[in-house]
Protein backbone atom coordinates (compact mmCIF):
# COMPACT_ATOMS: atom_id res chain seq x y z
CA UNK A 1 -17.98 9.03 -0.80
CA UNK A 2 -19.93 6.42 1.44
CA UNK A 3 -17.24 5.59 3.91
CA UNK A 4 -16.79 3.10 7.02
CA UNK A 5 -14.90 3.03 10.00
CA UNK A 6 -14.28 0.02 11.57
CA UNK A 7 -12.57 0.33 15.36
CA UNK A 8 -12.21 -1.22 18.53
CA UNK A 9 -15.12 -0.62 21.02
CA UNK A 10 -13.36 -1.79 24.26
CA UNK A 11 -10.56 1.28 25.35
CA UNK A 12 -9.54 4.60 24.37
CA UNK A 13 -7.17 3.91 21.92
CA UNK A 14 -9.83 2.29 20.15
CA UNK A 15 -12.41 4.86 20.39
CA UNK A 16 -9.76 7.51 19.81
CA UNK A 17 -8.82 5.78 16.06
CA UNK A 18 -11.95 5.86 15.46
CA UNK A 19 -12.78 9.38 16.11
CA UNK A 20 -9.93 10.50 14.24
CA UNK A 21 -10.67 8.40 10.91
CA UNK A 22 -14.21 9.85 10.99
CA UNK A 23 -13.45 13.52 11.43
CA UNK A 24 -10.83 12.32 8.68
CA UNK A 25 -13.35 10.93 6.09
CA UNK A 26 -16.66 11.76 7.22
CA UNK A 27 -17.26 7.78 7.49
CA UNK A 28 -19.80 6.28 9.58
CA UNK A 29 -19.17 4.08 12.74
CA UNK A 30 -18.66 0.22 13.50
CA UNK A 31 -17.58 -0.84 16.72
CA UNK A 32 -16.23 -4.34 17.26
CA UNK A 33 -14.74 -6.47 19.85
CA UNK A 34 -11.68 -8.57 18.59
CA UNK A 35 -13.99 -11.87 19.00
CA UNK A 36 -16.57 -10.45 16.57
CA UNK A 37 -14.24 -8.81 13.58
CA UNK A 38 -15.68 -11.43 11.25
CA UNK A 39 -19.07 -10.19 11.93
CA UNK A 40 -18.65 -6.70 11.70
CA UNK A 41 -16.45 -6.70 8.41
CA UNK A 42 -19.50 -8.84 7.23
CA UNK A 43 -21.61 -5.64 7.68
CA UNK A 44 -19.79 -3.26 5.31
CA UNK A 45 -21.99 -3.13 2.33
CA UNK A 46 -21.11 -4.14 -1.23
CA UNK A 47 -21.21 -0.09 -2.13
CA UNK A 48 -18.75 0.85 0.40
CA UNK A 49 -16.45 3.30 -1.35
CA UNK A 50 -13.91 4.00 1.87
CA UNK A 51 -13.24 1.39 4.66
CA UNK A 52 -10.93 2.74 7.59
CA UNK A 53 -10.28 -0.20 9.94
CA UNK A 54 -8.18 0.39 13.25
CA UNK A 55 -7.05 -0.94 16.46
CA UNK A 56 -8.11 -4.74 15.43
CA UNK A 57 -6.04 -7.41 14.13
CA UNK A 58 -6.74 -10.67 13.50
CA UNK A 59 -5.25 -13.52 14.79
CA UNK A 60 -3.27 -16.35 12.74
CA UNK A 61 -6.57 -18.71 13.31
CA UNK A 62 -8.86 -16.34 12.20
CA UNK A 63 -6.62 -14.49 9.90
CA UNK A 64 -8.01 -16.69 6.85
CA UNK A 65 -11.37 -15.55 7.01
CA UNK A 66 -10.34 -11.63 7.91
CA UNK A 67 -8.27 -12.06 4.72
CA UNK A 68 -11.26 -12.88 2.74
CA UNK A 69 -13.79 -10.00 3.93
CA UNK A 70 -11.05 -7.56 3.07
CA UNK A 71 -10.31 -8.94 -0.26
CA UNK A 72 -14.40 -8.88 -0.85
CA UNK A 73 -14.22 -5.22 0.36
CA UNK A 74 -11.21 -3.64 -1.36
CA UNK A 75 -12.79 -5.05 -4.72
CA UNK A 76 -14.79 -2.44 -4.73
CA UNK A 77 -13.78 0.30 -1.99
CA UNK A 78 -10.20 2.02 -0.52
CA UNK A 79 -9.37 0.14 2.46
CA UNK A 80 -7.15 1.39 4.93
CA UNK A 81 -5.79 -0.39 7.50
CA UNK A 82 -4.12 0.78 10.76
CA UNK A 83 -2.79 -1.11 13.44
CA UNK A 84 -0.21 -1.64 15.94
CA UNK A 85 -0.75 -5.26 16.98
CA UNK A 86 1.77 -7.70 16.28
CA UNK A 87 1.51 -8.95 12.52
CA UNK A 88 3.57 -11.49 10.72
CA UNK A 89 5.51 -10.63 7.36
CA UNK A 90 3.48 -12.95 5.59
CA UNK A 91 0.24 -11.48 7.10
CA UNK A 92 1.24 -8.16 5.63
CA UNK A 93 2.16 -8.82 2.20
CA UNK A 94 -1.13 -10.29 1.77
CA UNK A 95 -3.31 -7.41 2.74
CA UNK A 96 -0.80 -5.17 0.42
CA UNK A 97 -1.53 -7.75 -2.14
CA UNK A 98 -5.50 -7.50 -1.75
CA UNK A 99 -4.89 -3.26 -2.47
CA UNK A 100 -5.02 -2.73 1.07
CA UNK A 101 -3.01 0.62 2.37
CA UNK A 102 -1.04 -0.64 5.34
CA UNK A 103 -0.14 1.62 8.35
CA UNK A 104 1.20 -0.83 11.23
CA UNK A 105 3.89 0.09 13.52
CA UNK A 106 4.01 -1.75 16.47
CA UNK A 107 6.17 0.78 18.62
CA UNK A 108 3.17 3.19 18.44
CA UNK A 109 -0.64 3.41 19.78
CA UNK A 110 -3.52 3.14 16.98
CA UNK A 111 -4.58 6.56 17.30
CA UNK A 112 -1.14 8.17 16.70
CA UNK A 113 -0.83 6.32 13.93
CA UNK A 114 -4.57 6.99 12.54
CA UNK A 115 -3.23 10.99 13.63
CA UNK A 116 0.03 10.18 11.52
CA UNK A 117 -2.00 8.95 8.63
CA UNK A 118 -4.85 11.68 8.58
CA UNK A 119 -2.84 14.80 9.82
CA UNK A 120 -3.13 17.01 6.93
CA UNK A 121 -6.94 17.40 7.32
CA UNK A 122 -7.11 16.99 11.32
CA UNK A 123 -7.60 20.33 13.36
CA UNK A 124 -5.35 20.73 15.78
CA UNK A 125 -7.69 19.49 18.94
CA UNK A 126 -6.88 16.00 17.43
CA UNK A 127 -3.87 15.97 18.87
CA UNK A 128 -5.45 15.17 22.15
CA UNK A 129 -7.45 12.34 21.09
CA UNK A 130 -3.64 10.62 19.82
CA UNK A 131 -2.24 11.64 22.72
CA UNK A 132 -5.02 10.17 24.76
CA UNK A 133 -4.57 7.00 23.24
CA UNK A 134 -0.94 6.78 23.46
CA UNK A 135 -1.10 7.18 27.89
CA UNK A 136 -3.80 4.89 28.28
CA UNK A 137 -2.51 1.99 25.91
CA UNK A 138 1.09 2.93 28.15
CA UNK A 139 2.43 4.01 24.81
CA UNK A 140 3.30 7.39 25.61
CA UNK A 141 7.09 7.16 25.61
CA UNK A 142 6.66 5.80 21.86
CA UNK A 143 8.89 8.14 19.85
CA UNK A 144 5.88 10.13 18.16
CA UNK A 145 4.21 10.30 21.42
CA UNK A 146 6.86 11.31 23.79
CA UNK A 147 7.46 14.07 21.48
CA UNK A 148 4.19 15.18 21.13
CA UNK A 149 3.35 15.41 24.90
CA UNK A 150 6.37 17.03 25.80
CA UNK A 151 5.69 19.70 23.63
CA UNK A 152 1.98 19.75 25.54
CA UNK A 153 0.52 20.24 29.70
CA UNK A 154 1.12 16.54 30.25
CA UNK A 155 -0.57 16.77 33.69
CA UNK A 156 -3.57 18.38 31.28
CA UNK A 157 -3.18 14.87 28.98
CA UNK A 158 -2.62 12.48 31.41
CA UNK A 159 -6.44 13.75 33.39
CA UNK A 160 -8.18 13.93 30.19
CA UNK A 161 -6.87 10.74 28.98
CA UNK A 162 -7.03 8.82 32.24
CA UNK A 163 -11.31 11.01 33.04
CA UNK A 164 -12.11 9.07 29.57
CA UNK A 165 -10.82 5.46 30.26
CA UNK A 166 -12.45 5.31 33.66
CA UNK A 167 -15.84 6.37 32.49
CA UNK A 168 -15.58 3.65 29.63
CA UNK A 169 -14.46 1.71 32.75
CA UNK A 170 -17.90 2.64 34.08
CA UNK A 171 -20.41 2.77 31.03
CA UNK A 172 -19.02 1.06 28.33
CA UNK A 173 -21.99 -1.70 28.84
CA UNK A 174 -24.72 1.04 28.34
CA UNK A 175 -25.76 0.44 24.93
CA UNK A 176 -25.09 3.95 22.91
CA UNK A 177 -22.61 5.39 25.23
CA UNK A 178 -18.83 4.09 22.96
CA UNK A 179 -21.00 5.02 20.36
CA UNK A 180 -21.24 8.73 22.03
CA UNK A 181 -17.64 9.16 22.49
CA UNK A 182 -16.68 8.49 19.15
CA UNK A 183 -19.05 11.21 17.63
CA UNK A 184 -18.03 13.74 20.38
CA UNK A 185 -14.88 13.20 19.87
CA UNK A 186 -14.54 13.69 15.98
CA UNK A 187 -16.39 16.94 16.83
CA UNK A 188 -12.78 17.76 18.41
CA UNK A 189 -14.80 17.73 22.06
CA UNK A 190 -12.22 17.33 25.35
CA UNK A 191 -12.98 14.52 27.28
CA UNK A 192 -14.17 16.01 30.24
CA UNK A 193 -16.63 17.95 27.74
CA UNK A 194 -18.53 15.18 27.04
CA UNK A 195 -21.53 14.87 28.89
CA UNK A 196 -21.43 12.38 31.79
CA UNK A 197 -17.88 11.51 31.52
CA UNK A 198 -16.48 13.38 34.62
CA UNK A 199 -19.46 11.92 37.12
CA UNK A 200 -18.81 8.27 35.57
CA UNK A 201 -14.96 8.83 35.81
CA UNK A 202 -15.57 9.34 39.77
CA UNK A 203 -18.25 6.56 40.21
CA UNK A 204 -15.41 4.37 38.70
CA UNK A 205 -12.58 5.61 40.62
CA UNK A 206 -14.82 4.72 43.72
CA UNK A 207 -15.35 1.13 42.47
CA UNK A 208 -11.90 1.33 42.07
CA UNK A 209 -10.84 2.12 45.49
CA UNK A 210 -12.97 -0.79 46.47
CA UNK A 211 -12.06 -3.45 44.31
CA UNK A 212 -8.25 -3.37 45.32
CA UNK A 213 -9.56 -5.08 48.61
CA UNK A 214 -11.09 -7.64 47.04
CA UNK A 215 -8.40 -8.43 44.45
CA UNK A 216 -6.19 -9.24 47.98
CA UNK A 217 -8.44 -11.26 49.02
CA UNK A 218 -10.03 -13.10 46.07
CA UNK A 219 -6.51 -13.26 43.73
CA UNK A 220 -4.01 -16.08 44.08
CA UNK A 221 -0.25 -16.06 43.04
CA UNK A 222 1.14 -18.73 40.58
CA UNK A 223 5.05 -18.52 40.12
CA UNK A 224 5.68 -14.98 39.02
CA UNK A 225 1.95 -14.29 38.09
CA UNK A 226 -1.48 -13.76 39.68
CA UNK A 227 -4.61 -14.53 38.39
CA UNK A 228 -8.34 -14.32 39.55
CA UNK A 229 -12.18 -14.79 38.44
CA UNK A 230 -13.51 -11.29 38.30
CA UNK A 231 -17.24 -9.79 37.29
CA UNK A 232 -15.55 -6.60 36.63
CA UNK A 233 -16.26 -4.95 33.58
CA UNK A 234 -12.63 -4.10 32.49
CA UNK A 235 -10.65 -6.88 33.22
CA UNK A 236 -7.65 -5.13 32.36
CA UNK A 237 -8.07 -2.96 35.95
CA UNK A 238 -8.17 -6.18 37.68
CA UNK A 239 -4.82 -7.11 36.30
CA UNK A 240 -3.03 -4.23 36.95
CA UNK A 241 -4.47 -4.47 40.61
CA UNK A 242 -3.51 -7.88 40.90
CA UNK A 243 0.26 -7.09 40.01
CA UNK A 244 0.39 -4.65 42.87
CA UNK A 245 -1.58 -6.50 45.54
CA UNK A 246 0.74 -9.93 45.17
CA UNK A 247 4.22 -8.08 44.05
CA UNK A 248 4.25 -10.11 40.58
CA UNK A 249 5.20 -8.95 36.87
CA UNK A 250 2.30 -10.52 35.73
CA UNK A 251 -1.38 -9.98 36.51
CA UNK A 252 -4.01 -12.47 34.79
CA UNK A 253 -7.99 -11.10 35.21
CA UNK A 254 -10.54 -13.57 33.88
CA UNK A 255 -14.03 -13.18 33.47
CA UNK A 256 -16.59 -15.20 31.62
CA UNK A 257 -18.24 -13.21 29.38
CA UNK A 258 -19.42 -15.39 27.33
CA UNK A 259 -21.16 -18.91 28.78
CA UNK A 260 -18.59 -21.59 28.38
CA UNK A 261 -15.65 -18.65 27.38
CA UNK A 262 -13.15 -16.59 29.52
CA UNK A 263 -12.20 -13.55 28.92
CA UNK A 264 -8.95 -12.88 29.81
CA UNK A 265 -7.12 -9.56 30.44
CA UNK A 266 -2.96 -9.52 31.18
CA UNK A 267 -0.80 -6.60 31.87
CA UNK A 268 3.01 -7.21 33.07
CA UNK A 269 5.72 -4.54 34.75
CA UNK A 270 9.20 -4.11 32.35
CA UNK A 271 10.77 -7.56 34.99
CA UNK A 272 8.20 -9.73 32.41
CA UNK A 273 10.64 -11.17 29.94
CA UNK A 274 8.22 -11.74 27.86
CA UNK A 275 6.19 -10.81 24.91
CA UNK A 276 2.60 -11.25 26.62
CA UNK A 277 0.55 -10.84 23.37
CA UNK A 278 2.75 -13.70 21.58
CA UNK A 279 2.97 -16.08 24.39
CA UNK A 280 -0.97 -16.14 25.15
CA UNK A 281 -1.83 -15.98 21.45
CA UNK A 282 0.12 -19.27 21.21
CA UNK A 283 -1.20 -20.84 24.47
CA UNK A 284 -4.64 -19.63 23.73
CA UNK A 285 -4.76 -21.22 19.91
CA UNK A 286 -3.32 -24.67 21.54
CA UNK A 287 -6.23 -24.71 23.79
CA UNK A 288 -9.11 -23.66 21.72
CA UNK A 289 -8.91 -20.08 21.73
CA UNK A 290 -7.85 -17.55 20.75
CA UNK A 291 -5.37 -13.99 21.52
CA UNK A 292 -2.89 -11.51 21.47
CA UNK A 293 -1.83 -8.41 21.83
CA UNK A 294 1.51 -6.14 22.91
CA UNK A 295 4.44 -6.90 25.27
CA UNK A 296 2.86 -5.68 27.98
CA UNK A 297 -1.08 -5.82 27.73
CA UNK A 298 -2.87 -8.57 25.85
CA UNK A 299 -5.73 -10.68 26.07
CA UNK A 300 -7.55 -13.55 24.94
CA UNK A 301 -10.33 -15.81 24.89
CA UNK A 302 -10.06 -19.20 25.89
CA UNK A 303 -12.56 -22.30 27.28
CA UNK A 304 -13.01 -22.12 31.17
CA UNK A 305 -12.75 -25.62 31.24
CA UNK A 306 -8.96 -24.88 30.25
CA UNK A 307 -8.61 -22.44 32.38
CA UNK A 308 -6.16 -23.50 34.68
CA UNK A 309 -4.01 -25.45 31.89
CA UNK A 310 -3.88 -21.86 30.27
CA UNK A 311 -2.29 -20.46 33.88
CA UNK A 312 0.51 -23.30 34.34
CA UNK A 313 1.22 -22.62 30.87
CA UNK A 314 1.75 -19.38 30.97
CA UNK A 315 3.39 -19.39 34.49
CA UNK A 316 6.15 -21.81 33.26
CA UNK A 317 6.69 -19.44 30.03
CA UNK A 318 6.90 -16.25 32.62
């Protein structure tokens, strides 16, 4: 069966999905960044017979067009979709209605669902890779997870999940390397297995140690968030830095990938009231943009010329 796997490039739970639906199926890889979903569902051939897609949803402004790929795709091939995103009712009875199989649950990680979904023909190494997913997403006292890693070493998941998200931290630019994970991960490899992993998880921990400095000194506070221009690769370190170094539920990393676009990483503590991938999806679409995410990590891409409207928004929500 000629068989896909679409999955998010960017973090471990993405990666780990995709691992998992490809030891699953045998299909081969796509990686994709939530701003280029279109794109990539563009690239599944006509002859696809199997399309696994995981750990990307689609916004409400760009929902239309997602809607149409998979209803192009699932004429002809099974298409799963798993996801843990938030997703409106109205959303989901459409893909149902296009013969997509639906596996969203928004209390759990991507990868324990994709582990949920393909457990019957997973070894039992791939309960790492789920469990990986699950700590680094901050998803591990889901119900499926918590149980899982209590019946583990959780100091033993908590190093090999944490080794694997610095060293995306430190080569996920190097063209090839996601790529890498992916395959040496549906060969049921550890993470600190894979070659180069453990010396980039150390180079990044040492950026790491350095960057807290300048997130004092470079980050401002708004209200109850604080926000800064970063050149930082993962934008969601800069965040969680900035939460700590200003004392605020709410940490807002920018960075313009992108001439013309921000990037823009947010993580919150449990004080955050509220839902940070609904609010910025909502104050990125009136803007321009576009976003979403969880309660407590989401992102979104927005004009820098808006920038600062998208800050005292958000500030006044928090």
């Amino acid at each position: 069966m000629k068989s896909y796997c679409l999955t998010h490039r960017k973090d471990v739970d993405g990666l780990g999905s995709g691992a998992l639906a490809v030891a699953a199926t045998g299909g081969q890889i796509i990686l994709s960044e939530y701003d280029d979903l279109i794109e990539n569902l563009k690239r599944v051939p006509d002859d696809a017979e199997r399309l696994v897609i995981s750990d990307l949803g689609a916004d409400s402004a760009d929902f239309p067009e997602f809607l149409a790929e998979i209803k192009r795709i699932a004429k002809r091939a099974d298409v799963t979709h798993i996801d843990h995103h938030y997703m409106s009712e109205q959303a989901k009875r459409q893909l149902r209605k296009a013969g997509v199989r639906l596996v969203h649950d928004t209390r759990e990680c991507a990868s324990m669902l994709t582990y949920k979904t393909f457990r019957d023909v997973l070894p039992e190494r791939a309960r790492l890779i789920a469990m990986c997913g699950a700590v680094t997403d901050y998803m591990d006292d889901s119900p499926m997870a918590k149980k899982m890693i209590e019946r583990g070493d959780r100091q033993f998941v908590l190093l090999e999940a944490t080794m694997l998200a610095l060293a995306l931290g430190d080569r996920s630019d190097e063209e090839g390397f996601p790529e890498k994970v992916v395959h040496e991960l549906s060969q049921m490899k550890h993470p600190h297995e894979i070659e180069g992993v453990p010396a980039a998880a150390v180079r990044e921990l040492e950026k790491e140690a350095a960057l807290g400095e300048e997130v004092k000194a470079k980050g401002t506070r708004k209200g109850d968030l604080a926000y800064m221009v970063t050149s930082q690769y993962s934008t969601g370190n800069v965040s969680k830095l900035l939460i700590g170094a200003f004392d605020v539920p709410v940490g807002v990393a920018m960075k313009e990938k992108q001439k013309g676009w921000y990037e823009v990483s947010l993580r919150s503590t449990s004080e955050c009231k509220v839902h940070l991938g609904r609010t910025i999806g909502r104050i990125a679409l009136k803007l321009g943009g576009s976003g979403g995410g969880h309660r407590k990590a989401a992102g979104c891409r927005v004009p820098v010329s808006r920038a600062d409207e998208m800050i005292a928004l958000l500030s006044r929500k928090i």
